[in-house]
PDB file of N, CA and C in Angstrom:
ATOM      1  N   UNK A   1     -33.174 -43.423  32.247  1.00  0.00           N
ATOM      2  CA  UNK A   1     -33.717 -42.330  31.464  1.00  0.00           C
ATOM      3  C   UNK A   1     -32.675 -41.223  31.305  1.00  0.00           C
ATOM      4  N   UNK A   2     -31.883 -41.302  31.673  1.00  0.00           N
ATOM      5  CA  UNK A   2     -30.936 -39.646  32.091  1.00  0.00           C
ATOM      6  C   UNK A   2     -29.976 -40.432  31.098  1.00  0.00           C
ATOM      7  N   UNK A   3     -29.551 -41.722  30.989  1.00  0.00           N
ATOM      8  CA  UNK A   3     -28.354 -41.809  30.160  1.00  0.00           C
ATOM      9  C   UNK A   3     -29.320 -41.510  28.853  1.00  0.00           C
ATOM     10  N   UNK A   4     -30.238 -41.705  28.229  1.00  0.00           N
ATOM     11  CA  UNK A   4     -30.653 -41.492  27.380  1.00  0.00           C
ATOM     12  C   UNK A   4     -30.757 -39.754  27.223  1.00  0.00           C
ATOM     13  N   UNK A   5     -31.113 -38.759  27.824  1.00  0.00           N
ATOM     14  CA  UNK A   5     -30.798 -37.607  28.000  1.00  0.00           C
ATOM     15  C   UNK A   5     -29.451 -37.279  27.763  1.00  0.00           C
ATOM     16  N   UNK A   6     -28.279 -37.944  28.275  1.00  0.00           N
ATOM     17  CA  UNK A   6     -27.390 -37.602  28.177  1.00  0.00           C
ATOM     18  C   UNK A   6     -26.719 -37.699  26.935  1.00  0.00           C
ATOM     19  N   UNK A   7     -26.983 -38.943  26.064  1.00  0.00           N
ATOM     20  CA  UNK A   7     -26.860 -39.328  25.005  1.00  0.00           C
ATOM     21  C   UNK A   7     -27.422 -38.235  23.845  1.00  0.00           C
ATOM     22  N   UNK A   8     -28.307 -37.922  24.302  1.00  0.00           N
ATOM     23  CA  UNK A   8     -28.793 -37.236  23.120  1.00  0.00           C
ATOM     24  C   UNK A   8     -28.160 -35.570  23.310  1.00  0.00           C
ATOM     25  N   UNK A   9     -28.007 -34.960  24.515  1.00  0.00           N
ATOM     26  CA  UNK A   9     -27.123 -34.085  24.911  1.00  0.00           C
ATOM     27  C   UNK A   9     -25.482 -33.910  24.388  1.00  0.00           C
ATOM     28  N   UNK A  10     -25.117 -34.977  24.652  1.00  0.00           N
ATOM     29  CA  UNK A  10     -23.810 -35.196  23.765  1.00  0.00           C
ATOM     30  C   UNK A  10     -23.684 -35.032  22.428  1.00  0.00           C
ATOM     31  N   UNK A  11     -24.751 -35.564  21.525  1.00  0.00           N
ATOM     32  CA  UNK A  11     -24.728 -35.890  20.316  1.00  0.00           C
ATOM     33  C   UNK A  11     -25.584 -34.586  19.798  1.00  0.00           C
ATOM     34  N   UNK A  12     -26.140 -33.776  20.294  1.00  0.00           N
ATOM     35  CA  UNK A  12     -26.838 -32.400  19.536  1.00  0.00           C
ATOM     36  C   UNK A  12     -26.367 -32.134  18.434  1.00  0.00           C
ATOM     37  N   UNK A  13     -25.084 -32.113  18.305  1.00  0.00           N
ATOM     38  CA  UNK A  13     -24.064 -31.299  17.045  1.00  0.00           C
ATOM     39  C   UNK A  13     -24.758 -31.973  15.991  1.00  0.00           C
ATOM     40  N   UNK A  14     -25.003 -33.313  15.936  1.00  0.00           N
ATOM     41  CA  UNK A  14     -25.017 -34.202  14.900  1.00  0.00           C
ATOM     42  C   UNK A  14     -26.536 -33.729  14.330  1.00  0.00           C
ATOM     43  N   UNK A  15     -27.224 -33.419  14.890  1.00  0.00           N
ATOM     44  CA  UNK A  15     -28.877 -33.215  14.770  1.00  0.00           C
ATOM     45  C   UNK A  15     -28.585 -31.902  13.731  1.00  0.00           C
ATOM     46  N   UNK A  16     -27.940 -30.960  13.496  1.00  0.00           N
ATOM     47  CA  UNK A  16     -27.709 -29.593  13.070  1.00  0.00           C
ATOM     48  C   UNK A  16     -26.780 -29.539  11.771  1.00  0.00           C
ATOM     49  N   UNK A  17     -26.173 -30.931  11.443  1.00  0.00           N
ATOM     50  CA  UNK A  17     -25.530 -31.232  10.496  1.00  0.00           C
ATOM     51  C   UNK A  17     -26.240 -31.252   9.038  1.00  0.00           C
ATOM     52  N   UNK A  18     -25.581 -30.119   8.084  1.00  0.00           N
ATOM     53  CA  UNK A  18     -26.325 -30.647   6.917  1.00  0.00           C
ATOM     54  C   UNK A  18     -25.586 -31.327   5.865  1.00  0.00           C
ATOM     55  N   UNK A  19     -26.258 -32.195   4.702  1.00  0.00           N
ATOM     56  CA  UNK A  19     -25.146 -32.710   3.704  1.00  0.00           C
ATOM     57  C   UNK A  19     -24.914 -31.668   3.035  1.00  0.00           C
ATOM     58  N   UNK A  20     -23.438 -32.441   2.342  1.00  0.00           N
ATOM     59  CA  UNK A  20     -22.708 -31.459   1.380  1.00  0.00           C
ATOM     60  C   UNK A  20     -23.616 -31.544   0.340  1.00  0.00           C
ATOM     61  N   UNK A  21     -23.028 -30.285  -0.857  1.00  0.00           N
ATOM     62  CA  UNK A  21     -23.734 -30.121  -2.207  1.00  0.00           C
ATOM     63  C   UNK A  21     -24.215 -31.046  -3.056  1.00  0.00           C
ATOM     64  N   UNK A  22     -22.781 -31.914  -2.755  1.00  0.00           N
ATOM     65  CA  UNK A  22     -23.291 -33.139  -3.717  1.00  0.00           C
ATOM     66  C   UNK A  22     -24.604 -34.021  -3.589  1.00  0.00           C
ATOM     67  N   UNK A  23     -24.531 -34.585  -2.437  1.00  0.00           N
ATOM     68  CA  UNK A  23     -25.572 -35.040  -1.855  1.00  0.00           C
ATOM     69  C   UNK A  23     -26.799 -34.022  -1.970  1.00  0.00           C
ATOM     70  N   UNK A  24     -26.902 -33.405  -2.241  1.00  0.00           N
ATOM     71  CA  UNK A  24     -28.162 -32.411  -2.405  1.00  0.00           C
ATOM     72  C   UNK A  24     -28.565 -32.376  -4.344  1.00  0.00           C
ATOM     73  N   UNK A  25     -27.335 -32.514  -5.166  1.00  0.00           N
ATOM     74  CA  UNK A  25     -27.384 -32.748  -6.457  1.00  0.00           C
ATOM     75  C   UNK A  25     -28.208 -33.948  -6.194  1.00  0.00           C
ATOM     76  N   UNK A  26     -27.475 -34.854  -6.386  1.00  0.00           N
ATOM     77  CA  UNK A  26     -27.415 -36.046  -6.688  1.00  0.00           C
ATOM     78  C   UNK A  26     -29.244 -36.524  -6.528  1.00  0.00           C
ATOM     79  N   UNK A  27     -29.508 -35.935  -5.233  1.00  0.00           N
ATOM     80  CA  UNK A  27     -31.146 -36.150  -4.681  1.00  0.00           C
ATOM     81  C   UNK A  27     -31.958 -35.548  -5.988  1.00  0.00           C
ATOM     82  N   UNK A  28     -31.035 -34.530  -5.866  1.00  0.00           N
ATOM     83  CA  UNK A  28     -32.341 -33.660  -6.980  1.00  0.00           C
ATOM     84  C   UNK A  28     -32.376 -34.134  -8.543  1.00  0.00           C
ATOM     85  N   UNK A  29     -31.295 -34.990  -8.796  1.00  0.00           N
ATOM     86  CA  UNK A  29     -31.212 -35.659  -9.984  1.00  0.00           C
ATOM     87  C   UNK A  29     -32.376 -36.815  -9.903  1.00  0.00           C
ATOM     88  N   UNK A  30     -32.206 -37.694  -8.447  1.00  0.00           N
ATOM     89  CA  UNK A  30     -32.767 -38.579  -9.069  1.00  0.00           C
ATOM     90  C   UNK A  30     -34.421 -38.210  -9.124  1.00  0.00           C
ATOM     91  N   UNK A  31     -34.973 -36.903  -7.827  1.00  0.00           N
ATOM     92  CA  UNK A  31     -36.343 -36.936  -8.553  1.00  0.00           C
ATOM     93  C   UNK A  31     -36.835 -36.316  -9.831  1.00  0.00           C
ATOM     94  N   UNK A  32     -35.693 -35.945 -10.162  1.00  0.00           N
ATOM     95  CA  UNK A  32     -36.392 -35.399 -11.809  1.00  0.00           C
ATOM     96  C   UNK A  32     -36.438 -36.337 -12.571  1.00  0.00           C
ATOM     97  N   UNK A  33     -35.605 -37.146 -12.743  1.00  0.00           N
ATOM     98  CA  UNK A  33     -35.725 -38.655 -13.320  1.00  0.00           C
ATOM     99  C   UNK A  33     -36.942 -39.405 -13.453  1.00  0.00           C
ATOM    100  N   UNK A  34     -37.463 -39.729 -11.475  1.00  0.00           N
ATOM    101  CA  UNK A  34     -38.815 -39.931 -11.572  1.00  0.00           C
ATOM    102  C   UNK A  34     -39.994 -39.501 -11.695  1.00  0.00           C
ATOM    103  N   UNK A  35     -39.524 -37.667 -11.780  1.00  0.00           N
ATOM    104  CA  UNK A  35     -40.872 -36.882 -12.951  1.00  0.00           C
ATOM    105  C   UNK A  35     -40.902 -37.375 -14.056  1.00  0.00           C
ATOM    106  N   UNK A  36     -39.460 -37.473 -15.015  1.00  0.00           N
ATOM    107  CA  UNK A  36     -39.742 -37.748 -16.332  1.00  0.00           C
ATOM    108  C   UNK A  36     -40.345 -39.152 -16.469  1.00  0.00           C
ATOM    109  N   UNK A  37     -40.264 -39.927 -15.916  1.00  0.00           N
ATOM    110  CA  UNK A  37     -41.245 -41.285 -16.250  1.00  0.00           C
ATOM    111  C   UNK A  37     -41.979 -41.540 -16.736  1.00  0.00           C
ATOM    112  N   UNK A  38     -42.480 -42.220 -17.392  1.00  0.00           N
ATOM    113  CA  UNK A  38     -43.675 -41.973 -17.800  1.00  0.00           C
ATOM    114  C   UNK A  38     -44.355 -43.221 -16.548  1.00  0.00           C
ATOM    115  N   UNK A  39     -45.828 -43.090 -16.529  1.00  0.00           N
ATOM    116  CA  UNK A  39     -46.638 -44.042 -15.405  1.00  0.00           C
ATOM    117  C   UNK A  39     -47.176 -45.045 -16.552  1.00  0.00           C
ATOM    118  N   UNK A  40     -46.649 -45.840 -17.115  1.00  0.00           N
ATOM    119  CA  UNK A  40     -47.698 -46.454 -18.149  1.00  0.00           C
ATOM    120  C   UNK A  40     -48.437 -47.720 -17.266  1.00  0.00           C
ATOM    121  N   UNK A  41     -47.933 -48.081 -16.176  1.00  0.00           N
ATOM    122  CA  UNK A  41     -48.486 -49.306 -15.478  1.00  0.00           C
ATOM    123  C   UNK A  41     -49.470 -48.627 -15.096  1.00  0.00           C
ATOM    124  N   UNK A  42     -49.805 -47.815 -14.787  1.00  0.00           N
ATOM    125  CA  UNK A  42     -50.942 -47.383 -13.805  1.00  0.00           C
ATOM    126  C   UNK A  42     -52.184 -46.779 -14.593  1.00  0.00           C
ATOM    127  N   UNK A  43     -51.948 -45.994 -15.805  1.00  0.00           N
ATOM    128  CA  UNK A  43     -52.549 -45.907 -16.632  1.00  0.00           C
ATOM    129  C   UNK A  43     -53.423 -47.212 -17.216  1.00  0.00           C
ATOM    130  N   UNK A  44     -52.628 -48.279 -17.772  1.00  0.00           N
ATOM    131  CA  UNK A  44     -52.990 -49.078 -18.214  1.00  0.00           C
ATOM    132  C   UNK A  44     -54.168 -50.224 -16.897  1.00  0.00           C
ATOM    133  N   UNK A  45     -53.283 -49.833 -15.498  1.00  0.00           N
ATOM    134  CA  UNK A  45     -54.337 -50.204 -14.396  1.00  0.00           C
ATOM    135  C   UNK A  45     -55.683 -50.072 -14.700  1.00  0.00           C
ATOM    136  N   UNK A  46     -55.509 -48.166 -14.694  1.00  0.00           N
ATOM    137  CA  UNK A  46     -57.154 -47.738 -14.478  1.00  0.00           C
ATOM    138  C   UNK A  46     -57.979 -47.790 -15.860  1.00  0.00           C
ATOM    139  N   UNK A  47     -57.229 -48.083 -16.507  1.00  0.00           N
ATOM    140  CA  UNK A  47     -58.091 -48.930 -17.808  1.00  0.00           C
ATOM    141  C   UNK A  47     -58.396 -50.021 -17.995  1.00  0.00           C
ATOM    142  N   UNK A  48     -57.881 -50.561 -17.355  1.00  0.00           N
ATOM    143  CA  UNK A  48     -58.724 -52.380 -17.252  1.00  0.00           C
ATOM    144  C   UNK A  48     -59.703 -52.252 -16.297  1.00  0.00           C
ATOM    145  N   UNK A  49     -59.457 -51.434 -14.978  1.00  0.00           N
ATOM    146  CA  UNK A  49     -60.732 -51.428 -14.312  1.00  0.00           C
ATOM    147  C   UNK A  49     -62.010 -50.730 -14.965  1.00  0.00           C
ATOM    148  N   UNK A  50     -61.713 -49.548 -15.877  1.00  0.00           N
ATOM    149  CA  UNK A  50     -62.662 -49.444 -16.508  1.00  0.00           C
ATOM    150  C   UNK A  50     -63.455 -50.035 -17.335  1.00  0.00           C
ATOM    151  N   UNK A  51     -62.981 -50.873 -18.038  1.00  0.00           N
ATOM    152  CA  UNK A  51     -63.526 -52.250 -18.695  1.00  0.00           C
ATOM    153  C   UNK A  51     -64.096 -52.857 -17.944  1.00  0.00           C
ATOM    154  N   UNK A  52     -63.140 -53.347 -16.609  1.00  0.00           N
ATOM    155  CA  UNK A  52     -63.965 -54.532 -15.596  1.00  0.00           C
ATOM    156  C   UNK A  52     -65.582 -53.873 -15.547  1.00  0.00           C
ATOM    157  N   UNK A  53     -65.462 -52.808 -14.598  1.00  0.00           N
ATOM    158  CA  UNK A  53     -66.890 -52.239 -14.208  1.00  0.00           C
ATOM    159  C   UNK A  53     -67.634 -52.447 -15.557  1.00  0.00           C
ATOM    160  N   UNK A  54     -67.632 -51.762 -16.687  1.00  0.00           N
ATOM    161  CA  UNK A  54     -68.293 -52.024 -18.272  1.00  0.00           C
ATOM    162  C   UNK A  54     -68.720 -53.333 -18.230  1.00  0.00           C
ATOM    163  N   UNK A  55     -68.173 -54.092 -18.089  1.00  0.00           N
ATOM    164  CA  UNK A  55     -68.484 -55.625 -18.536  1.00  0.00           C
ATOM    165  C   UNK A  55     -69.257 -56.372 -17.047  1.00  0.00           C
ATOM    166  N   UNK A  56     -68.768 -55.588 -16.204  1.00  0.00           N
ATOM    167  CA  UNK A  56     -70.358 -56.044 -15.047  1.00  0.00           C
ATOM    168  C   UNK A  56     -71.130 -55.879 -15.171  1.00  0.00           C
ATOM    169  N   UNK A  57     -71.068 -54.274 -15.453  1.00  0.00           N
ATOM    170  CA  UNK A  57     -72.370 -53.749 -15.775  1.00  0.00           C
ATOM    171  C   UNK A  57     -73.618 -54.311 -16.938  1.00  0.00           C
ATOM    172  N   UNK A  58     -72.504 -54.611 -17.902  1.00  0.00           N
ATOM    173  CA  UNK A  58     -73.149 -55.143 -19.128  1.00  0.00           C
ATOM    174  C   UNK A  58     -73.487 -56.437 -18.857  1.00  0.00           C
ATOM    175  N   UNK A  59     -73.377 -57.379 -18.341  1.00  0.00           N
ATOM    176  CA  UNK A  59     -73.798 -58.688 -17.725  1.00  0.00           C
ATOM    177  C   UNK A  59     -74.463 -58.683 -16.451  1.00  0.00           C
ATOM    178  N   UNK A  60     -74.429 -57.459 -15.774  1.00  0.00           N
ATOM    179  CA  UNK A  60     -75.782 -57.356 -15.139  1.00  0.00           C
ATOM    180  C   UNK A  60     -77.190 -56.893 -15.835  1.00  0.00           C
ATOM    181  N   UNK A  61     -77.082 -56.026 -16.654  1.00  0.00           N
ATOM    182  CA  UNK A  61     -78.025 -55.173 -17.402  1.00  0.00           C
ATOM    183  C   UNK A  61     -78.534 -56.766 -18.242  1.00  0.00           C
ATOM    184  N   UNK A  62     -78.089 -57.503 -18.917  1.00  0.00           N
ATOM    185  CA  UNK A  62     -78.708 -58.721 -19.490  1.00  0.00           C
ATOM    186  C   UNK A  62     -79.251 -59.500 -18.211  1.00  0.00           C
ATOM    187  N   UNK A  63     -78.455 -59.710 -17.215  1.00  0.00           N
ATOM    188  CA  UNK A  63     -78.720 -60.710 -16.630  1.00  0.00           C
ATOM    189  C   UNK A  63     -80.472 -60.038 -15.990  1.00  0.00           C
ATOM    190  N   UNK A  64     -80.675 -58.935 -15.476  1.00  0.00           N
ATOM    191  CA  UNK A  64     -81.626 -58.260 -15.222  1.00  0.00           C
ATOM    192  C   UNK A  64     -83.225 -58.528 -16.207  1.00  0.00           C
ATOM    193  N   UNK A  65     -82.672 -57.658 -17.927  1.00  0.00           N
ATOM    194  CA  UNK A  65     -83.055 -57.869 -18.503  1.00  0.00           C
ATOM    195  C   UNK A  65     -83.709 -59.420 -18.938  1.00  0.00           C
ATOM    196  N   UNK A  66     -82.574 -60.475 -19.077  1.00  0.00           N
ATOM    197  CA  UNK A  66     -82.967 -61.929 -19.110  1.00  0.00           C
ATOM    198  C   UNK A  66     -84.707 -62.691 -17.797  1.00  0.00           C
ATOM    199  N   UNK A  67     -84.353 -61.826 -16.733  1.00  0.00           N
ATOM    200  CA  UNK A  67     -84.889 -62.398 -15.880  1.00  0.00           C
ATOM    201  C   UNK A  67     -86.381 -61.855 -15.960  1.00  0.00           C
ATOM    202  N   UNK A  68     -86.717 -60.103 -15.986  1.00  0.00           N
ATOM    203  CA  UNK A  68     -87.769 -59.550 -15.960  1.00  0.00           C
ATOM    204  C   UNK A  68     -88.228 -60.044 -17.369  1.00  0.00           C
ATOM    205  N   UNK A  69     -87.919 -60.510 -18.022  1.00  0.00           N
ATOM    206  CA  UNK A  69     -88.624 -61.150 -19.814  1.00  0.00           C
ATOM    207  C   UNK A  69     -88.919 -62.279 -19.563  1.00  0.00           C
ATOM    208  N   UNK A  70     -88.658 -63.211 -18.824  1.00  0.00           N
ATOM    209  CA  UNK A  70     -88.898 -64.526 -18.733  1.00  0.00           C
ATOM    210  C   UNK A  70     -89.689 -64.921 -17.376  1.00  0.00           C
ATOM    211  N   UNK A  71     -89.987 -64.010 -16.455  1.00  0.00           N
ATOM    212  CA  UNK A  71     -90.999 -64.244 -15.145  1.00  0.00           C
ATOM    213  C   UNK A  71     -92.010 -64.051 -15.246  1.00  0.00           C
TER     214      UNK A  71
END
């Protein structure tokens, strides 16, 4: 346990280190990038599930309907 203490004692400096500018550009480039995106997969997701549910619904509502007309 103590070499592990010690290890990390030695190495403090490294914990306090920040990156250079560039590296701080470069980050901030790429999340603006993935603001500008557009999401069209996911969009187009929650629109098929909206259909799905519609079309259960609508084949339950017959299937319902079918059954209370014919008992």
């Amino acid at each position: 346990m103590s070499d592990l203490f010690d290890f990390f004692k030695e190495n403090e400096s490294k914990l306090h280190e920040l990156p250079s500018e560039q590296v701080w550009e470069r980050l901030e480039q790429k999340l603006e990038r993935r603001k500008q995106r557009p999401r069209r997969g996911i969009r187009f997701l929650q629109l098929g599930q909206v259909a799905l549910v519609l079309v259960f619904l609508l084949i339950t509502a017959v299937l319902v309907y079918y059954f209370v007309r014919h008992t």
